[in-house]
N, C-alpha and C. Protein backbone atom coordinates (compact mmCIF):
# COMPACT_ATOMS: atom_id res chain seq x y z
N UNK A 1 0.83 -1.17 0.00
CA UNK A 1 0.00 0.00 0.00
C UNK A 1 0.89 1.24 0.00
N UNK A 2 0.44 2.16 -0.64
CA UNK A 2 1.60 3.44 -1.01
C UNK A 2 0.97 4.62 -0.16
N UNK A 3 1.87 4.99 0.40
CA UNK A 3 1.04 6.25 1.34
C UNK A 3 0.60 7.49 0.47
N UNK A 4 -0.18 8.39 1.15
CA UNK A 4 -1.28 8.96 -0.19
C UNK A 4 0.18 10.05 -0.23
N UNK A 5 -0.44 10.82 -1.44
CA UNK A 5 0.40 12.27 -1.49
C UNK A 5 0.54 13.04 -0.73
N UNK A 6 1.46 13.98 -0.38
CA UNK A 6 1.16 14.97 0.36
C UNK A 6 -0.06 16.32 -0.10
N UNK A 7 -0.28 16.62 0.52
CA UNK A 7 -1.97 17.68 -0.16
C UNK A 7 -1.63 19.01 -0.12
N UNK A 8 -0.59 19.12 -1.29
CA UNK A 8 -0.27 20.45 -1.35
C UNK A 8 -1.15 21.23 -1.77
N UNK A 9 -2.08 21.04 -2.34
CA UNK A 9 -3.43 22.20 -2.60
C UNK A 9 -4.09 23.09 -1.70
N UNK A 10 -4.17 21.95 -0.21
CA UNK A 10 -4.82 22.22 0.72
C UNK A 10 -3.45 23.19 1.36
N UNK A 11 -2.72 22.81 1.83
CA UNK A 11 -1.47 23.49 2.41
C UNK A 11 -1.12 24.70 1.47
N UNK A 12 -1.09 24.91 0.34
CA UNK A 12 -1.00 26.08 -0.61
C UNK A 12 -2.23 27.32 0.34
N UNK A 13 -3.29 26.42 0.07
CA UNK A 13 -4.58 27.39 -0.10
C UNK A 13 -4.73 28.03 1.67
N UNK A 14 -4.26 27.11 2.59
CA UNK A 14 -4.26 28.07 3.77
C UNK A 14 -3.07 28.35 4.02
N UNK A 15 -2.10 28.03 3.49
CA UNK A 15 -0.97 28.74 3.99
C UNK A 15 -1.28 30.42 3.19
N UNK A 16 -1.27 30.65 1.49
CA UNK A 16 -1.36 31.79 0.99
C UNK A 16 -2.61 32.10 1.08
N UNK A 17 -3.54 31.72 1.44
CA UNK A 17 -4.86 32.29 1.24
C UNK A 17 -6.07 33.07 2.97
N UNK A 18 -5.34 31.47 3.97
CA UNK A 18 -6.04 31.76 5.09
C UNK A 18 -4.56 32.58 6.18
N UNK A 19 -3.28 31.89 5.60
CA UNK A 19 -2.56 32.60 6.99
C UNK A 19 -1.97 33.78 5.66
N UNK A 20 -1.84 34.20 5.09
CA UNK A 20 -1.86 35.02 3.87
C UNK A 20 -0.62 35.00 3.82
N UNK A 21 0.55 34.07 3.56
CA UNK A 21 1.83 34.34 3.85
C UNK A 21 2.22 34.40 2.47
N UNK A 22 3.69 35.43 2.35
CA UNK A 22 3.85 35.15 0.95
C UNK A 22 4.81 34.00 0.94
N UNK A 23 5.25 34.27 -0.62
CA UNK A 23 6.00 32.79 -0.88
C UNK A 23 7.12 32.43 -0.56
N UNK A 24 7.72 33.25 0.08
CA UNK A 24 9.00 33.05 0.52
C UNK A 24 9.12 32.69 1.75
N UNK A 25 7.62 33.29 2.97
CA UNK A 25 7.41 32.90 3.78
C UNK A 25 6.74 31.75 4.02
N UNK A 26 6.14 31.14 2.87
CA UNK A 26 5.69 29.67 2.98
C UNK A 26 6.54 28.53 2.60
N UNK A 27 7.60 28.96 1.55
CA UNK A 27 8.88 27.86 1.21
C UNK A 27 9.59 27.49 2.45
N UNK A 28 9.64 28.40 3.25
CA UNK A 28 10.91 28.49 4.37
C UNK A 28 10.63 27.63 5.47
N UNK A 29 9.10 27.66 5.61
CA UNK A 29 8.51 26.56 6.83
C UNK A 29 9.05 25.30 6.53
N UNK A 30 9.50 24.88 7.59
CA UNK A 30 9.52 23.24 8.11
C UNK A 30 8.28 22.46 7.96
N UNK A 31 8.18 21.41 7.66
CA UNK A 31 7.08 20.45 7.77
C UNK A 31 6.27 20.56 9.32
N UNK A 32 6.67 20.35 10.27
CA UNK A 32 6.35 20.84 11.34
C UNK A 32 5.83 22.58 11.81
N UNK A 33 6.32 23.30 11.15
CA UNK A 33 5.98 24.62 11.51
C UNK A 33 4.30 24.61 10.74
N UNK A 34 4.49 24.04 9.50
CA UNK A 34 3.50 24.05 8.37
C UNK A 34 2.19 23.49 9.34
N UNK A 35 2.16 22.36 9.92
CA UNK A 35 1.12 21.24 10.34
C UNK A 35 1.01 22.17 11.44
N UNK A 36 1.98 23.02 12.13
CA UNK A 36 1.12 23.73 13.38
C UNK A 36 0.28 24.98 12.98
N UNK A 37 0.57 25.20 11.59
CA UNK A 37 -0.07 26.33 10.95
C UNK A 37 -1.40 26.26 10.72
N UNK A 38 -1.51 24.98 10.17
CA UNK A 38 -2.24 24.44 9.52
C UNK A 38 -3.81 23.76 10.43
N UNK A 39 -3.10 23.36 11.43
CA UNK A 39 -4.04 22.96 12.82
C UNK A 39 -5.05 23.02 13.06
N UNK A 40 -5.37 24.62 13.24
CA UNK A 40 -6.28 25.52 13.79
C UNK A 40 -7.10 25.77 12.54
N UNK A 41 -6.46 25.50 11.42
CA UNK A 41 -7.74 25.78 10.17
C UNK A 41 -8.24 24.09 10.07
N UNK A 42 -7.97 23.19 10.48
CA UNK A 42 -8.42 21.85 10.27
C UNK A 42 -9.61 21.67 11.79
N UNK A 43 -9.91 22.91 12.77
CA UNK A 43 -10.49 22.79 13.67
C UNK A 43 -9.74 22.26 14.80
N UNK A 44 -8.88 21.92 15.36
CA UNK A 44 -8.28 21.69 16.85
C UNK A 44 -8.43 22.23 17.50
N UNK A 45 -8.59 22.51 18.56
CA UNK A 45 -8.62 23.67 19.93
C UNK A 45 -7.34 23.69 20.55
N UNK A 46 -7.23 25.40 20.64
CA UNK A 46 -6.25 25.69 21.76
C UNK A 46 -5.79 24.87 23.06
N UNK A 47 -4.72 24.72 23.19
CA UNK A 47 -5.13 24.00 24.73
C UNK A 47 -6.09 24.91 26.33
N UNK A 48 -6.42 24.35 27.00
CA UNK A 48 -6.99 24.33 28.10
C UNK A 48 -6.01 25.27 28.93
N UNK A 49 -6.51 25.97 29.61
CA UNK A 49 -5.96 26.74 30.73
C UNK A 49 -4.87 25.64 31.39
N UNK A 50 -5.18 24.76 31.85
CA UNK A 50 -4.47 23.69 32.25
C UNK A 50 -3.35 22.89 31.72
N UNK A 51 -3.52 22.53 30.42
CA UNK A 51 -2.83 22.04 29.68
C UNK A 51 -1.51 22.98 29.34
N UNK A 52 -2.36 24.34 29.20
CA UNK A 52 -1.20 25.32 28.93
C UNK A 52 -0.29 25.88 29.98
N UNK A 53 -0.87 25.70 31.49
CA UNK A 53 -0.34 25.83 32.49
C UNK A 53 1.07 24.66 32.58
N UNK A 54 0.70 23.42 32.49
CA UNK A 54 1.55 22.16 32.25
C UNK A 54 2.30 22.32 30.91
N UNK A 55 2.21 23.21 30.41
CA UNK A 55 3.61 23.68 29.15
C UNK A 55 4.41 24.38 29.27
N UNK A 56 3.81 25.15 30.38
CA UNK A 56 4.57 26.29 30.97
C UNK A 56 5.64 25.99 31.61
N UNK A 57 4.97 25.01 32.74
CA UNK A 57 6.29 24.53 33.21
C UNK A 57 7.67 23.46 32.97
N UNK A 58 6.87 22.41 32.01
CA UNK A 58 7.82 21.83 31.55
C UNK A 58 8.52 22.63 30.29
N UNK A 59 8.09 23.72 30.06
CA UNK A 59 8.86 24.88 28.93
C UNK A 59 8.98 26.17 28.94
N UNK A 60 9.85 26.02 30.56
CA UNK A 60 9.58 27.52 30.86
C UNK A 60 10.75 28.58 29.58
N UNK A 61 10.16 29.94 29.47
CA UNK A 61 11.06 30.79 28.88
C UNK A 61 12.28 30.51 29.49
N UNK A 62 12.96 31.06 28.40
CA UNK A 62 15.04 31.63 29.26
C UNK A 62 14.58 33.07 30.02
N UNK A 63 15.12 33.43 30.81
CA UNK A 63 15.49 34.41 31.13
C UNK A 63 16.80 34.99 31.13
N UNK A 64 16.70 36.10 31.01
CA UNK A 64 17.85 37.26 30.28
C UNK A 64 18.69 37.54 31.62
């Protein structure tokens, strides 16, 4: 079984259309930066007060 294509139509159309980026700013994304872009237009929810509290700490900022 061959894994499907990647769906660059869909990834085109919200990367330049819904996050309006231009093209230089959409070449440059990582596969990963892309799918977190992409997320929130596929419907996911933000995390939870909670959840985001528990990110916080296992990722706290640097400080200067």
């Amino acid at each position: 079984m061959e894994p499907a294509a990647f769906p660059w139509d869909e990834a085109m159309a919200v990367g330049f259309g819904l996050l309006r980026l231009s093209s230089d700013a959409f070449w440059k994304l990582t596969p990963r930066e892309l799918a977190s872009a992409i997320a929130p237009a596929r419907g996911r929810a933000a995390p939870s007060p909670g959840e985001l509290a528990g990110l916080m700490r296992r990722f706290p900022d640097a400080r200067r």
